[in-house]
PDB file of N, CA and C in Angstrom:
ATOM      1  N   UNK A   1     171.208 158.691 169.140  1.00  0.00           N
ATOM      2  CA  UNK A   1     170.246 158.533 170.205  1.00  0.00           C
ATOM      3  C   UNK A   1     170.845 157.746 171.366  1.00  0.00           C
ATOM      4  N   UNK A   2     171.594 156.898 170.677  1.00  0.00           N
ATOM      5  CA  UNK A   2     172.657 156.279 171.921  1.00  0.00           C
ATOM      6  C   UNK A   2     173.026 157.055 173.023  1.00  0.00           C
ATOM      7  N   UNK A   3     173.816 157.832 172.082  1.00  0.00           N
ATOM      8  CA  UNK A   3     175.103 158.898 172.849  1.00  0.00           C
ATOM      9  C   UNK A   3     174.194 159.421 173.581  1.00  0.00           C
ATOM     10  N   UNK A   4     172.943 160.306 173.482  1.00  0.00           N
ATOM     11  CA  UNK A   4     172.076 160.680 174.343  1.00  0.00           C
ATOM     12  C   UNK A   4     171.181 160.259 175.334  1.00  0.00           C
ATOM     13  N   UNK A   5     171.283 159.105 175.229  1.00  0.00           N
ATOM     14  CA  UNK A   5     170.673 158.151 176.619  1.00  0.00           C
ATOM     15  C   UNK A   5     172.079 157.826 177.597  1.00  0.00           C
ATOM     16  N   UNK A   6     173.311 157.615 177.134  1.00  0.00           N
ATOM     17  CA  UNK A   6     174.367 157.747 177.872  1.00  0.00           C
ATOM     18  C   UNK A   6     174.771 159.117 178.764  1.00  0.00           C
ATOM     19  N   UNK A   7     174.345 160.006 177.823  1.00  0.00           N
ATOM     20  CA  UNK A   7     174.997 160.993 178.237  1.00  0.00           C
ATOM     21  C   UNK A   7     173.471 161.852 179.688  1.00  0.00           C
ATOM     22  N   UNK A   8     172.578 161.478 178.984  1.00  0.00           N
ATOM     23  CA  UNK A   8     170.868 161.589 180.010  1.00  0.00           C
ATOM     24  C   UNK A   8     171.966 160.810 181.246  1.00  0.00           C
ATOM     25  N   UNK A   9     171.895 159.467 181.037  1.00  0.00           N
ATOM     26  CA  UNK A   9     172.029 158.804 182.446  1.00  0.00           C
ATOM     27  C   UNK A   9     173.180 159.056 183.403  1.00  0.00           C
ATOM     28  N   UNK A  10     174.422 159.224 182.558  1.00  0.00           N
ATOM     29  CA  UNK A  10     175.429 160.019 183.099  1.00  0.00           C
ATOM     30  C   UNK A  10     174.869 161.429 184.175  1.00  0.00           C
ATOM     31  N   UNK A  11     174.357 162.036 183.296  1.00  0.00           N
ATOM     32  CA  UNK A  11     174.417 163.377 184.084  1.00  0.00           C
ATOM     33  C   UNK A  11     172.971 163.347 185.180  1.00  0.00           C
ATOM     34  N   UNK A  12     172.681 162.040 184.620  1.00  0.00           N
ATOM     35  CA  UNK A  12     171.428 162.280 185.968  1.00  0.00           C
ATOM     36  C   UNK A  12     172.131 161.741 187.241  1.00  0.00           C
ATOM     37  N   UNK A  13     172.933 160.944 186.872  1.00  0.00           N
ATOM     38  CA  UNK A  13     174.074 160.503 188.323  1.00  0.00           C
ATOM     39  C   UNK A  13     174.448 161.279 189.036  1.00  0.00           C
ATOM     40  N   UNK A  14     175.288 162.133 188.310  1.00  0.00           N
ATOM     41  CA  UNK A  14     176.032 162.850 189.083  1.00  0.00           C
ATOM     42  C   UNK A  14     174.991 164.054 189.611  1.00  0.00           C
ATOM     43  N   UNK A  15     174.015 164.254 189.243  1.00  0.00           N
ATOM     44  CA  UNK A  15     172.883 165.660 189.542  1.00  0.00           C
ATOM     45  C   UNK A  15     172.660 164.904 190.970  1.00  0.00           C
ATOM     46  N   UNK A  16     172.401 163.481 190.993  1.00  0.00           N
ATOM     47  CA  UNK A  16     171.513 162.915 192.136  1.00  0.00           C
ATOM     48  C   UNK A  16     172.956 162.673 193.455  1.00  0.00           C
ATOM     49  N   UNK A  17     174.346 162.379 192.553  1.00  0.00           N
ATOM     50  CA  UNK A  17     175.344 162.663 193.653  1.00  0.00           C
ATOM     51  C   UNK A  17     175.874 163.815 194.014  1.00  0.00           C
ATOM     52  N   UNK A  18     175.863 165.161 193.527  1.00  0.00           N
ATOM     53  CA  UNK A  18     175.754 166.299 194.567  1.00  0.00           C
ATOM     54  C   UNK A  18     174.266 166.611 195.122  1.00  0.00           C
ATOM     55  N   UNK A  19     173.012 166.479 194.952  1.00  0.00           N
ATOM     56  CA  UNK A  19     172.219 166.526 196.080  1.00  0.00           C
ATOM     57  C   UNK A  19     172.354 165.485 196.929  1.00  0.00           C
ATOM     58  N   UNK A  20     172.841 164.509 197.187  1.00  0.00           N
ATOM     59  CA  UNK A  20     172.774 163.484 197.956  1.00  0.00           C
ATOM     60  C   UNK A  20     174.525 164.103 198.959  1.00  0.00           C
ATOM     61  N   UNK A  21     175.358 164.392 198.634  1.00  0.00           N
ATOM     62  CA  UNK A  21     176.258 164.981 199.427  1.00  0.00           C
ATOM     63  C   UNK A  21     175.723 166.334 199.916  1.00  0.00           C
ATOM     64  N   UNK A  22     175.061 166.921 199.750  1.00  0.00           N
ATOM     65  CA  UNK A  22     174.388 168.723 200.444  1.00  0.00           C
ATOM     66  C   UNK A  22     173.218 168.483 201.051  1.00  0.00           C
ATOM     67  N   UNK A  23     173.494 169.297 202.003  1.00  0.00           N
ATOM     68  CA  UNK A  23     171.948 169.614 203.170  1.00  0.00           C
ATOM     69  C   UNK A  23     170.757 169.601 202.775  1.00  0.00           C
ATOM     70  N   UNK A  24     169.653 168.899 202.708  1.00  0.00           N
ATOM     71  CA  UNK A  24     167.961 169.412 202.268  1.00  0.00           C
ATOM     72  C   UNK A  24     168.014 171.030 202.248  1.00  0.00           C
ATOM     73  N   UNK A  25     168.823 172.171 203.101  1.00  0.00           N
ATOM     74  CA  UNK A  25     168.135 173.271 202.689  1.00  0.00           C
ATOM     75  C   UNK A  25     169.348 174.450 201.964  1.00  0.00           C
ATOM     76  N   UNK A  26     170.122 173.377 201.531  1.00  0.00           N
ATOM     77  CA  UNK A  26     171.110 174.514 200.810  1.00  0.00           C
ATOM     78  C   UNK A  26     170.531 174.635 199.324  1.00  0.00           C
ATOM     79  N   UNK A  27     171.025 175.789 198.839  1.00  0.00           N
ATOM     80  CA  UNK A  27     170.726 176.311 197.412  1.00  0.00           C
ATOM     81  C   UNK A  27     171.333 175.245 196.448  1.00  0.00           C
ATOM     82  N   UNK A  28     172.383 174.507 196.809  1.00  0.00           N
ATOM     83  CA  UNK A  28     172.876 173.592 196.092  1.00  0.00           C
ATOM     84  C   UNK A  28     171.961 171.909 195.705  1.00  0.00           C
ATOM     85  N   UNK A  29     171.572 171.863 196.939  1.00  0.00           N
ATOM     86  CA  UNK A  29     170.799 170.869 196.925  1.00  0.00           C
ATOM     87  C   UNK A  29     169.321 171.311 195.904  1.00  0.00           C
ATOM     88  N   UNK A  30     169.086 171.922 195.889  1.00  0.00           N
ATOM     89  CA  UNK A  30     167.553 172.400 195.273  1.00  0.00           C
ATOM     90  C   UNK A  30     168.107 172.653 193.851  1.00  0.00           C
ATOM     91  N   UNK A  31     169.014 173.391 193.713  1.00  0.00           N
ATOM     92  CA  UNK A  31     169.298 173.402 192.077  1.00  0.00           C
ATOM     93  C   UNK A  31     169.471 171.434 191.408  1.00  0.00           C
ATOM     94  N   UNK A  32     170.292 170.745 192.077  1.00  0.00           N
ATOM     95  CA  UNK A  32     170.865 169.590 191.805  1.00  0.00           C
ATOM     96  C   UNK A  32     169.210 168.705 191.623  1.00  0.00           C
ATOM     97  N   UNK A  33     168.545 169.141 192.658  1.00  0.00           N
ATOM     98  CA  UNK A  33     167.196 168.069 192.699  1.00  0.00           C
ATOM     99  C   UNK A  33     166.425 168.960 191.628  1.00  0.00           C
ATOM    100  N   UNK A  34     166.575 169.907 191.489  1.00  0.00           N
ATOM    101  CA  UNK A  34     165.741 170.590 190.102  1.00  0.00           C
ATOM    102  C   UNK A  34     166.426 169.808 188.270  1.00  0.00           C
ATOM    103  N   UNK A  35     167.867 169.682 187.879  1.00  0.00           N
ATOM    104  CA  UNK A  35     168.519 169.630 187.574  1.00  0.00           C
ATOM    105  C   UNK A  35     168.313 168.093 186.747  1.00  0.00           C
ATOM    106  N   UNK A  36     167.821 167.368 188.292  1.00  0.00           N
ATOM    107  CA  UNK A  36     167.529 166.131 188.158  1.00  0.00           C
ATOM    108  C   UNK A  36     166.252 165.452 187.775  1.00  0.00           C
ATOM    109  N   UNK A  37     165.630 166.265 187.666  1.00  0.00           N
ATOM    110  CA  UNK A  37     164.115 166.329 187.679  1.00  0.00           C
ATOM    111  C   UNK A  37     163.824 167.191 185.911  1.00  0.00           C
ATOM    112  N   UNK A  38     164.941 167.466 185.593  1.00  0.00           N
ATOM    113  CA  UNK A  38     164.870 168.259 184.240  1.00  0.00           C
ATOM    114  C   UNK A  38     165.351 167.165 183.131  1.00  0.00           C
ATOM    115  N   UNK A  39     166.386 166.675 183.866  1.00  0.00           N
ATOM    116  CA  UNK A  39     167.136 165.266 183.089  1.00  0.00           C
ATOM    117  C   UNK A  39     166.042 164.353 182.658  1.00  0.00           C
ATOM    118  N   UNK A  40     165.568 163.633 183.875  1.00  0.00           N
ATOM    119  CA  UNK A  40     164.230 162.879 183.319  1.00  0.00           C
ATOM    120  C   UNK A  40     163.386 163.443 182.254  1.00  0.00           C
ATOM    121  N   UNK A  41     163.037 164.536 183.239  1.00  0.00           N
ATOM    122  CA  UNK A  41     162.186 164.511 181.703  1.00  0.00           C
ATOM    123  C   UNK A  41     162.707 164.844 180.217  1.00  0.00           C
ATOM    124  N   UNK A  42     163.763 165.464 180.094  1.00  0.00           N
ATOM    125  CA  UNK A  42     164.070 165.401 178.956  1.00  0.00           C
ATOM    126  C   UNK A  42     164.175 163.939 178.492  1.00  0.00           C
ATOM    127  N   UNK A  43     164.667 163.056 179.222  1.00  0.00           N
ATOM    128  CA  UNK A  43     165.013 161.457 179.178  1.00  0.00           C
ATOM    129  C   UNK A  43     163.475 161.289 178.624  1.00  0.00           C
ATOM    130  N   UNK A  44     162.686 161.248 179.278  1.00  0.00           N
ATOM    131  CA  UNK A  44     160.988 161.050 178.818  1.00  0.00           C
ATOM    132  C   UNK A  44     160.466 161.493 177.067  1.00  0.00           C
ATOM    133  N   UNK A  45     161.418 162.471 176.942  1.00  0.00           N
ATOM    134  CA  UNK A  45     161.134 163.064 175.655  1.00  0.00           C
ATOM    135  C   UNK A  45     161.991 161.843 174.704  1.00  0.00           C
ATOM    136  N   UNK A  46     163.050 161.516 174.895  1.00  0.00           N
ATOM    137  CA  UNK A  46     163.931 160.993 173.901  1.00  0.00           C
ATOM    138  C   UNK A  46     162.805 159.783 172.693  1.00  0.00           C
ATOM    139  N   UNK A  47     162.109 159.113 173.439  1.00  0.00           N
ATOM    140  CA  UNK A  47     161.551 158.242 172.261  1.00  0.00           C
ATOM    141  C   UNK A  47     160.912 159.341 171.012  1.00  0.00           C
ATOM    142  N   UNK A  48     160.341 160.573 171.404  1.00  0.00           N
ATOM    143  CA  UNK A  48     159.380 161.653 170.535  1.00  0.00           C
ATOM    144  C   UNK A  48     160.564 161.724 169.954  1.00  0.00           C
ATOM    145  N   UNK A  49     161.627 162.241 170.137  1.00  0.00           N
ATOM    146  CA  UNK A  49     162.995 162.585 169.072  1.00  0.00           C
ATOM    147  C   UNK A  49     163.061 161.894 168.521  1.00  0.00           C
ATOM    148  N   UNK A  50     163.159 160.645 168.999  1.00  0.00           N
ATOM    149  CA  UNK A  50     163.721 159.737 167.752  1.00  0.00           C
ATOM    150  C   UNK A  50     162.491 159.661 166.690  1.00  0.00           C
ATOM    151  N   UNK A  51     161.617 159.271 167.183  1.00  0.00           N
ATOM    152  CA  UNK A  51     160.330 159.632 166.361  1.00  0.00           C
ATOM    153  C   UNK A  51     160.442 160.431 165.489  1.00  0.00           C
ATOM    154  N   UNK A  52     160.482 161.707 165.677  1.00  0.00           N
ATOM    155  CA  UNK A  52     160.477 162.693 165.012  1.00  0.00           C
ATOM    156  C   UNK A  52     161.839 162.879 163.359  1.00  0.00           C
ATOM    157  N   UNK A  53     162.734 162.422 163.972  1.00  0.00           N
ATOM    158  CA  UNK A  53     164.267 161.871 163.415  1.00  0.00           C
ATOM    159  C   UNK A  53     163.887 161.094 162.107  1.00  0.00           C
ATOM    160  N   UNK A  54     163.340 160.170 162.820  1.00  0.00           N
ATOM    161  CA  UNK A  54     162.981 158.935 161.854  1.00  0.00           C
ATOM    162  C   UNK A  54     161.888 159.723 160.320  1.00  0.00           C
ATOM    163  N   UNK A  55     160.824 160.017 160.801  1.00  0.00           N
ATOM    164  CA  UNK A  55     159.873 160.685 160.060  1.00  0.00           C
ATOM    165  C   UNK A  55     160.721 161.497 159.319  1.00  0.00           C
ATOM    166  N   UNK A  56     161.761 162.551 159.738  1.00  0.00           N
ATOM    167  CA  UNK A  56     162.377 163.223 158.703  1.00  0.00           C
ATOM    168  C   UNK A  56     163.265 162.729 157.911  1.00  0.00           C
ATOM    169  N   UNK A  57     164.269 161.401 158.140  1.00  0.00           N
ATOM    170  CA  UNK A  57     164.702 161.091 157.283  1.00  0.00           C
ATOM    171  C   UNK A  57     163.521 160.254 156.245  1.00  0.00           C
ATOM    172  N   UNK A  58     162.780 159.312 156.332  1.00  0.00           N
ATOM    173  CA  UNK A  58     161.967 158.833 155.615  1.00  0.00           C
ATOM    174  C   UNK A  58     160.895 159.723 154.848  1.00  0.00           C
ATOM    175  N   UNK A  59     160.268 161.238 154.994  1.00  0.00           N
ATOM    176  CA  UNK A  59     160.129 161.882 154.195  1.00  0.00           C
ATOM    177  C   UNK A  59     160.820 162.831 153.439  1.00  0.00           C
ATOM    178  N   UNK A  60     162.290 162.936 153.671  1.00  0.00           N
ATOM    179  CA  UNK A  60     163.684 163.222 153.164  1.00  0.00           C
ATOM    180  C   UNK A  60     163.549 162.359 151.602  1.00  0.00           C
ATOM    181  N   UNK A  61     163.847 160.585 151.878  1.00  0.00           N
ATOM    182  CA  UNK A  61     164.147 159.905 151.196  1.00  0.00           C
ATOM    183  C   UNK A  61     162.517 160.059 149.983  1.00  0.00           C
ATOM    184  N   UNK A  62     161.702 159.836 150.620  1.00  0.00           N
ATOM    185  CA  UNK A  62     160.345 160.134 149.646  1.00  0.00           C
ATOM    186  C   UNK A  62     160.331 161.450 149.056  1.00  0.00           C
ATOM    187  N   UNK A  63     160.752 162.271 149.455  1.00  0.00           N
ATOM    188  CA  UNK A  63     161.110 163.674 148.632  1.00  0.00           C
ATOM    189  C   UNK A  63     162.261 163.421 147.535  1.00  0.00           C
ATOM    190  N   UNK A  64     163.118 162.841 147.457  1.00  0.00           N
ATOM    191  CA  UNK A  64     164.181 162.249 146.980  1.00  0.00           C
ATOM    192  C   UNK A  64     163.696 161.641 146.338  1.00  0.00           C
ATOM    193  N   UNK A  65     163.345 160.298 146.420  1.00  0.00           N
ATOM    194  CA  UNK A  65     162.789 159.562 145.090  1.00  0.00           C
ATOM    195  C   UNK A  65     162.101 160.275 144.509  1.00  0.00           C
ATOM    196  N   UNK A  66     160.690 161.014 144.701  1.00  0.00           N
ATOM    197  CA  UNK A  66     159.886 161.593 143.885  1.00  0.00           C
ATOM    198  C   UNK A  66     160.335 162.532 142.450  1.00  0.00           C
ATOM    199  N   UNK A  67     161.389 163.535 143.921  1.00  0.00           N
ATOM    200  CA  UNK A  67     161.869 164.380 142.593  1.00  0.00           C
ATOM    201  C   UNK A  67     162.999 163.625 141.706  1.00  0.00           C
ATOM    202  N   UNK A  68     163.724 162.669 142.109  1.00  0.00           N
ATOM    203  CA  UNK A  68     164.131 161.865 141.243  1.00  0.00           C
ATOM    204  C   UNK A  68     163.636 161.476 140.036  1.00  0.00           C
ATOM    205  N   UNK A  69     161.941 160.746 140.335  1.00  0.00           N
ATOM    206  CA  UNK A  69     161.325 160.259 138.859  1.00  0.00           C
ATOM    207  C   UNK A  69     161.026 161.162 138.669  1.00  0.00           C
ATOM    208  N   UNK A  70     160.663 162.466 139.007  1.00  0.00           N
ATOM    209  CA  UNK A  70     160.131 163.685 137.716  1.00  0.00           C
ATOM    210  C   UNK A  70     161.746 164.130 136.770  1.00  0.00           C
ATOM    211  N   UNK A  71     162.413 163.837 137.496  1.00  0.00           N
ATOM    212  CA  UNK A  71     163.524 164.586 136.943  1.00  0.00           C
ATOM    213  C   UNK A  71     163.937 163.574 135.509  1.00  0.00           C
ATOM    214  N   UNK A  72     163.741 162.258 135.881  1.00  0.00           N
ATOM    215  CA  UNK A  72     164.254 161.338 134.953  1.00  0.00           C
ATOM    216  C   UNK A  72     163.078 161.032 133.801  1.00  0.00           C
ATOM    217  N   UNK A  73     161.926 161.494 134.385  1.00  0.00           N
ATOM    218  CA  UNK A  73     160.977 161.285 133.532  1.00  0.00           C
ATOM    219  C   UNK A  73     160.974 161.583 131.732  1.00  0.00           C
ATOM    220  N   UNK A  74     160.445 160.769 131.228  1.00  0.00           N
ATOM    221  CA  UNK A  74     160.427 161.334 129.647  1.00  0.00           C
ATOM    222  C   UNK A  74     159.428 161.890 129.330  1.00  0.00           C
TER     223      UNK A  74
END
């Protein structure tokens, strides 16, 4: 989740430094400010991932123990 908040903020830089070098009405500029505007929000999503991450390893591990004691059971 690290690597992905590095790598979010990284590339939202550079999205916001080629629209900031191009004209308000070039095609370049509008992809870059679209681009940048996609970053965030994916950035916005990252806490739900981890969320989501978390929940699967911890009902991973409860699936795991469970079938563990049936398995060991007498």
């Amino acid at each position: 989740m690290v690597i992905l908040g590095i790598v979010l903020s990284i590339g939202a830089q550079i999205t916001q430094d080629v629209r900031d070098a191009m004209t308000t009405d070039s095609t370049a500029y509008n992809a870059s400010n679209h681009a940048t505007v996609a970053i965030g929000e994916l950035a916005e999503w990252q806490s739900t991932i981890a969320t989501v991450i978390a929940a699967v390893v911890i009902i991973g591990l409860l699936m795991s123990g469970f079938g563990a004691f049936l398995y060991f059971k007498e």
